[in-house]
Protein backbone atom coordinates (compact mmCIF):
# COMPACT_ATOMS: atom_id res chain seq x y z
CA UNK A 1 -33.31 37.88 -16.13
CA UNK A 2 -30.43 36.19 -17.11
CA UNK A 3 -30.31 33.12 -19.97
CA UNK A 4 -29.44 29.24 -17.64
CA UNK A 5 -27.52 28.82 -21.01
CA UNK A 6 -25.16 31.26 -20.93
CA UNK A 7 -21.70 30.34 -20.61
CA UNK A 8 -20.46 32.56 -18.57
CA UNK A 9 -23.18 31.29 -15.71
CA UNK A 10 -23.29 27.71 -17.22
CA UNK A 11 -20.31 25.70 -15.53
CA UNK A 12 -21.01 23.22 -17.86
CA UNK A 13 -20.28 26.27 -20.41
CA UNK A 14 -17.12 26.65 -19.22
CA UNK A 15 -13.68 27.35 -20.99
CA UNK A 16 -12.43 24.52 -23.09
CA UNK A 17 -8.89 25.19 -22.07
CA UNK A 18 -9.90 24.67 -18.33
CA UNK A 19 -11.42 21.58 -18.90
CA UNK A 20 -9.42 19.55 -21.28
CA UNK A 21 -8.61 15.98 -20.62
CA UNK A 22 -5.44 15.82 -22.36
CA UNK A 23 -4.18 18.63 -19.88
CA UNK A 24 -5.75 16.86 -16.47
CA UNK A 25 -4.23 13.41 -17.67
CA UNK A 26 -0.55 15.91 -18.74
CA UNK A 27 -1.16 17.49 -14.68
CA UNK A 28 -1.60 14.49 -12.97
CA UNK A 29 1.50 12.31 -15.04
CA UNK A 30 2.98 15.13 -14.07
CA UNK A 31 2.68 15.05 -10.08
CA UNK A 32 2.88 11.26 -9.88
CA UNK A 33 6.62 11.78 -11.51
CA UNK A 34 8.93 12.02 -8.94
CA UNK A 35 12.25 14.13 -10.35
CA UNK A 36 14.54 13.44 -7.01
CA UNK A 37 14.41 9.52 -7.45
CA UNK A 38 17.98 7.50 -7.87
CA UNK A 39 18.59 4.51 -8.97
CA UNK A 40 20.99 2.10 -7.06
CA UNK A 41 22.22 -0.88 -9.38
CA UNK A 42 24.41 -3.33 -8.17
CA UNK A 43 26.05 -5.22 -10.90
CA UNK A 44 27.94 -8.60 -10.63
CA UNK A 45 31.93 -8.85 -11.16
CA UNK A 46 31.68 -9.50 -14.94
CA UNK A 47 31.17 -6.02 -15.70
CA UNK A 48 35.20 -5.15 -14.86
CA UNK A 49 36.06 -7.63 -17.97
CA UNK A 50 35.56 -5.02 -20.90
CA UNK A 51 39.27 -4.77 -21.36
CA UNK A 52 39.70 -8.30 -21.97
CA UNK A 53 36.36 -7.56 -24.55
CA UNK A 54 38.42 -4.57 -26.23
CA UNK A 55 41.56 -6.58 -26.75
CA UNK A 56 39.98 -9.64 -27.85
CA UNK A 57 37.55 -7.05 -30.28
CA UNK A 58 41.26 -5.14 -31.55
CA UNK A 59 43.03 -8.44 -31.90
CA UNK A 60 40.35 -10.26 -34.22
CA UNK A 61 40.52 -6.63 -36.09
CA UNK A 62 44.56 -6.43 -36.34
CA UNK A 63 44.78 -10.27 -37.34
CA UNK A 64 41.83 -10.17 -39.20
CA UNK A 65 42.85 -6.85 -41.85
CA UNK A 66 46.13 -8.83 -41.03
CA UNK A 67 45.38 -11.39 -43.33
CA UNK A 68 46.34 -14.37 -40.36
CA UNK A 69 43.20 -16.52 -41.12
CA UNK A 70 45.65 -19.55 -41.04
CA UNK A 71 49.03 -19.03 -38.49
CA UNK A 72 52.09 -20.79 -38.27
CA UNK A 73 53.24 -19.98 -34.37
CA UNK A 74 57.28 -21.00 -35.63
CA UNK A 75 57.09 -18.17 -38.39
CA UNK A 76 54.35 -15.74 -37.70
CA UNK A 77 55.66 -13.47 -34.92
CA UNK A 78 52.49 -11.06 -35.04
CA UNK A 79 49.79 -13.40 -34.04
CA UNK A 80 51.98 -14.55 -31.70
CA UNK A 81 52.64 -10.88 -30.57
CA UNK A 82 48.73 -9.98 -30.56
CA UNK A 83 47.92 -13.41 -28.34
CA UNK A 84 50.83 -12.54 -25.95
CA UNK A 85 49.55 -9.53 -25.10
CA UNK A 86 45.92 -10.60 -25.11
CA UNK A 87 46.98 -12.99 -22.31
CA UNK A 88 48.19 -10.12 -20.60
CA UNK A 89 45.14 -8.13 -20.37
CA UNK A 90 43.38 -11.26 -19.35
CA UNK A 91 45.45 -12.02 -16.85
CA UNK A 92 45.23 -8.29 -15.44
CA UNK A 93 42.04 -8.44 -15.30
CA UNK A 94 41.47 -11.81 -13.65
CA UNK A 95 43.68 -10.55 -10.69
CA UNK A 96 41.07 -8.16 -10.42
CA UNK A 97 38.31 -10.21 -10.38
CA UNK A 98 39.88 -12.88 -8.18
CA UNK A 99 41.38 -10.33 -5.39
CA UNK A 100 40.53 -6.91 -3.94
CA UNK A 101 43.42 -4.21 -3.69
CA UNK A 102 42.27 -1.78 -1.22
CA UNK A 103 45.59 0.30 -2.14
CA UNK A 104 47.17 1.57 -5.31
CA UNK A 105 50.53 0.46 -3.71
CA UNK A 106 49.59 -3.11 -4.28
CA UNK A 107 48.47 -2.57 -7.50
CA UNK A 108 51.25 -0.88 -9.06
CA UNK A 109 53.49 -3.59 -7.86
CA UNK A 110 50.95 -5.96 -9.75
CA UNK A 111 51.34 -4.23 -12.97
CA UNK A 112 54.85 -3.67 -12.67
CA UNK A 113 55.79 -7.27 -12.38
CA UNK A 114 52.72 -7.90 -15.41
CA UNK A 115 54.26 -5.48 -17.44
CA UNK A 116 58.22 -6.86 -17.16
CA UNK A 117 57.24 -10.40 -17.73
CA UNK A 118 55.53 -9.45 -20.80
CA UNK A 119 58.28 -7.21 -22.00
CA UNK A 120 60.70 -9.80 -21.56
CA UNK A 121 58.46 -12.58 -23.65
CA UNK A 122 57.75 -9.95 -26.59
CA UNK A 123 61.58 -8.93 -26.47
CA UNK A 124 62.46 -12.40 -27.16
CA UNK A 125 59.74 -13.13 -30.00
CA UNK A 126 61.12 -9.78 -31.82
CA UNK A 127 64.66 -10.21 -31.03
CA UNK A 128 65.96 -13.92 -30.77
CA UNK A 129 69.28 -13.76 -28.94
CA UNK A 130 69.44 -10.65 -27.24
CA UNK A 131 69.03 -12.50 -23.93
CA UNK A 132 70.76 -15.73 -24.59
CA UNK A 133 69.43 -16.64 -20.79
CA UNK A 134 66.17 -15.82 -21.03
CA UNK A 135 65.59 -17.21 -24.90
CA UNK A 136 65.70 -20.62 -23.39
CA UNK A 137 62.89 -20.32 -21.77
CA UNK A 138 60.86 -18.32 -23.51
CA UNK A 139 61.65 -20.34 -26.64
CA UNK A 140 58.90 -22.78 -26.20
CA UNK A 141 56.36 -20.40 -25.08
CA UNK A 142 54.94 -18.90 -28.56
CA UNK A 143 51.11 -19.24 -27.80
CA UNK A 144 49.54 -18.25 -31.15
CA UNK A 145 45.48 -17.27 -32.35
CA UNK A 146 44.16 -16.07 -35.14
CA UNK A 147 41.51 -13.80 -36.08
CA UNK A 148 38.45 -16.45 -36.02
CA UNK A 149 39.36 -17.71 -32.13
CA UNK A 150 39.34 -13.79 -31.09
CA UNK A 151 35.78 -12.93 -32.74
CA UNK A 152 34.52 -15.71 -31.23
CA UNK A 153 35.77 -14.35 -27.97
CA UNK A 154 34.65 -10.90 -28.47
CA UNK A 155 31.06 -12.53 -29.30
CA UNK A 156 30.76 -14.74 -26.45
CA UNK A 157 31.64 -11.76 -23.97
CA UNK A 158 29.00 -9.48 -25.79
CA UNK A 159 26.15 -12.22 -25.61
CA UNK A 160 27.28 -12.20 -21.55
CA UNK A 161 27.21 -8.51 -21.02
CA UNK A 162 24.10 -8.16 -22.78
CA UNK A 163 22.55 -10.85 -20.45
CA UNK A 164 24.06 -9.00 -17.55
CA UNK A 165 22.11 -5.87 -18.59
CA UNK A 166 18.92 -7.30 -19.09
CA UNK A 167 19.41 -8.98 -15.71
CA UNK A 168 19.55 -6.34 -13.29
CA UNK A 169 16.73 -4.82 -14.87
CA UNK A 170 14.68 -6.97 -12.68
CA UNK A 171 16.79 -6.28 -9.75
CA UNK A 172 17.78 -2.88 -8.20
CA UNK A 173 17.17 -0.04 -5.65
CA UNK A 174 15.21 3.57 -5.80
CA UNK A 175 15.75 6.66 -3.20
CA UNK A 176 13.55 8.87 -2.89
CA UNK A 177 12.93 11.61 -0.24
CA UNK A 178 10.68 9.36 1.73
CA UNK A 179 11.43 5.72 1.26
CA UNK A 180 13.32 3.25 -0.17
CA UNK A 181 12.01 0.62 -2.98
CA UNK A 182 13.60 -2.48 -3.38
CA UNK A 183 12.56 -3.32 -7.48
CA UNK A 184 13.16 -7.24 -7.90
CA UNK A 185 11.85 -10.45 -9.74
CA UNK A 186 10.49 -10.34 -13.08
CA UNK A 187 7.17 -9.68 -11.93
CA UNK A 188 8.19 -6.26 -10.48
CA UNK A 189 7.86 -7.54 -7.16
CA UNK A 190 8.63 -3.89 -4.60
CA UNK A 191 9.63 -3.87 -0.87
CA UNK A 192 9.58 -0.49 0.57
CA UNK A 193 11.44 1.25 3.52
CA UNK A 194 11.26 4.10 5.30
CA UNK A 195 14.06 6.40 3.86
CA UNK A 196 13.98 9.19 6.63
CA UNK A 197 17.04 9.50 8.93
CA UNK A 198 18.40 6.88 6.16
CA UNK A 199 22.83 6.86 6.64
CA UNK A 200 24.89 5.82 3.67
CA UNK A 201 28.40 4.81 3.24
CA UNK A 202 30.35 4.78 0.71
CA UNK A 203 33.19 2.41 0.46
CA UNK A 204 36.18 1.43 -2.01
CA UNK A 205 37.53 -1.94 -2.06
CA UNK A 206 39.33 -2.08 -5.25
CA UNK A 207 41.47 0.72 -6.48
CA UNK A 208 41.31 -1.02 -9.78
CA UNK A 209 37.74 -1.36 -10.31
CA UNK A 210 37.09 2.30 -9.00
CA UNK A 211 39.53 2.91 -11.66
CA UNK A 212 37.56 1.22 -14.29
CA UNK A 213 34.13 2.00 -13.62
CA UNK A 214 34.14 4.28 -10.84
CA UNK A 215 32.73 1.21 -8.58
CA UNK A 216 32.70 1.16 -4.82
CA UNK A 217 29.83 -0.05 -2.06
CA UNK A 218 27.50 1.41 -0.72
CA UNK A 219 26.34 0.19 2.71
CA UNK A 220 22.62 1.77 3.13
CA UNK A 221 21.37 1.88 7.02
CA UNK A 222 17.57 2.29 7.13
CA UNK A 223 16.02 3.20 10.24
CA UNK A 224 13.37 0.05 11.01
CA UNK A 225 15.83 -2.38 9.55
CA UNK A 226 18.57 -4.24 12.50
CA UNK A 227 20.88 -4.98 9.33
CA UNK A 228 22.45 -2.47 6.72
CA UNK A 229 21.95 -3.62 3.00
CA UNK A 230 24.88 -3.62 1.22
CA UNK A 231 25.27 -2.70 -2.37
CA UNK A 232 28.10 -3.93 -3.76
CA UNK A 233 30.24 -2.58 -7.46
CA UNK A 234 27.92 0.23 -7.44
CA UNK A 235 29.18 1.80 -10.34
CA UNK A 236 29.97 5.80 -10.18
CA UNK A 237 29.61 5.77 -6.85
CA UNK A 238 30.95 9.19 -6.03
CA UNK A 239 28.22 10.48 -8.08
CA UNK A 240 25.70 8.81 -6.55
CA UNK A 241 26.93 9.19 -3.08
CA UNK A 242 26.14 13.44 -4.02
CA UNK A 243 23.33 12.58 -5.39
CA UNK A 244 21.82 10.43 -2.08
CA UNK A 245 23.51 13.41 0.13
CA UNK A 246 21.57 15.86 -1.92
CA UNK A 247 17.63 13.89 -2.09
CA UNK A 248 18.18 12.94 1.31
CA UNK A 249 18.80 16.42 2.77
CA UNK A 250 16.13 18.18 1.25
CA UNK A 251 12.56 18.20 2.10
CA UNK A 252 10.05 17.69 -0.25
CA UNK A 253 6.98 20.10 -0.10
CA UNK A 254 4.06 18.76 -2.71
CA UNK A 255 1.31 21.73 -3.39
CA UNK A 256 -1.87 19.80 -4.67
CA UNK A 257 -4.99 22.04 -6.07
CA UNK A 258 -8.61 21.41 -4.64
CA UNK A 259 -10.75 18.87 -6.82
CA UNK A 260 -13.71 21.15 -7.45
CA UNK A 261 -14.61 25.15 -7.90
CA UNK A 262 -17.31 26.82 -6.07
């Protein structure tokens, strides 16, 4: 007759490594972790300005190691120098904020005529009376910071990108094979759609910003909703246009194992 205590008849008895909760809690983490989801993040305009950041951030350096705490804009042609062509990049990248430029034709001719205006101004600064016609009117024009006004800048704009950041934390999209979640509010609040037979297009507005940040829209068509929802400066879209093309065409096959032995 056999012993009821014995573990190899006892399940109770049974193998410690079969049993473990640490390893059920690991398994079923686990299976609830879906490794095909994507994350869609639409971000506002502000993102595009980190070259005005960078030059205000180089010009506070340059000034700064410089020595031009205190500037005279009739006798200090650096500063004067530094601010011109911080006004440049500004200006750049205001254009791009302000207006879209579907081709790079249009853009080239932007930065062409940027680039010769602010060639002509710096040619003046450096050499006074090489264009006798043009001196006149550049002349006055001798805007002038120093390295103070520029940190300050540089501060400000990393204060507002760091706002931006925590910001769409509390708003943006997941794809998955079988739905789409719509993550907003600061409560987590989630809105779910069906993502089979889900179309996505992929679209670049701005040459510039694709430039930039890789940024484009991405016009998502699920199949219960009348209207498309539109995702706009996606940034690396490419990337996540083959990623969508690659969770959406595959089919997701989950194996689950019984809850209890006979």
């Amino acid at each position: 007759m056999s012993d009821p205590s014995s573990p190899a008849e006892n399940p109770a008895q049974a193998s410690p490594e079969a049993t473990q909760p640490g390893e059920t809690s690991e398994r079923t983490k686990s299976a609830g972790k879906d490794s095909n989801s994507i994350l869609l993040v639409p971000y506002p305009k502000f993102v595009f300005m980190y070259p005005t950041l960078l030059a205000s951030a180089i010009a506070a350096l340059v000034l700064y190691f410089g020595g031009y705490h205190t500037i005279d804009p009739a006798t200090d042609s650096v500063p004067v120098a530094v601010t011109a062509i911080f006004l440049g990049v500004t200006m750049a990248n205001m254009l791009v904020i302000i207006f879209d430029f579907p081709r790079a034709t249009s853009l080239t001719m932007v930065f062409v005529v940027t680039t010769a205006v602010m060639a002509l101004w710096l040619l003046t600064v450096f050499q006074p009376g090489i264009l006798p016609s043009m001196e006149s009117i550049f002349a006055a024009i001798r805007p002038a910071a120093n390295a103070t006004f520029f940190g300050c800048i540089a501060v400000v704009m990393t204060l507002l990108y760091a706002f931006v950041f925590l910001c769409v934390r509390f708003d943006y999209w997941e794809v998955r094979n079988n739905e789409l979640l719509h993550h907003h509010g600061v409560l987590s609040d989630l809105k779910r759609y069906p993502a089979p037979n889900l179309r996505v297009d992929k679209e670049i507005n701005d040459v510039f910003e694709y430039m930039l940040l890789g940024a484009g829209r991405l016009i998502l068509h699920p199949s219960s909703e009348k209207r498309a929802i539109v995702l706009d400066n996606v940034l690396f879209v490419g990337q996540k246009e083959r990623e969508l093309t690659r969770v959406l065409g595959s089919i997701k096959v989950q194996i689950g194992s019984s809850s209890g032995r006979d």
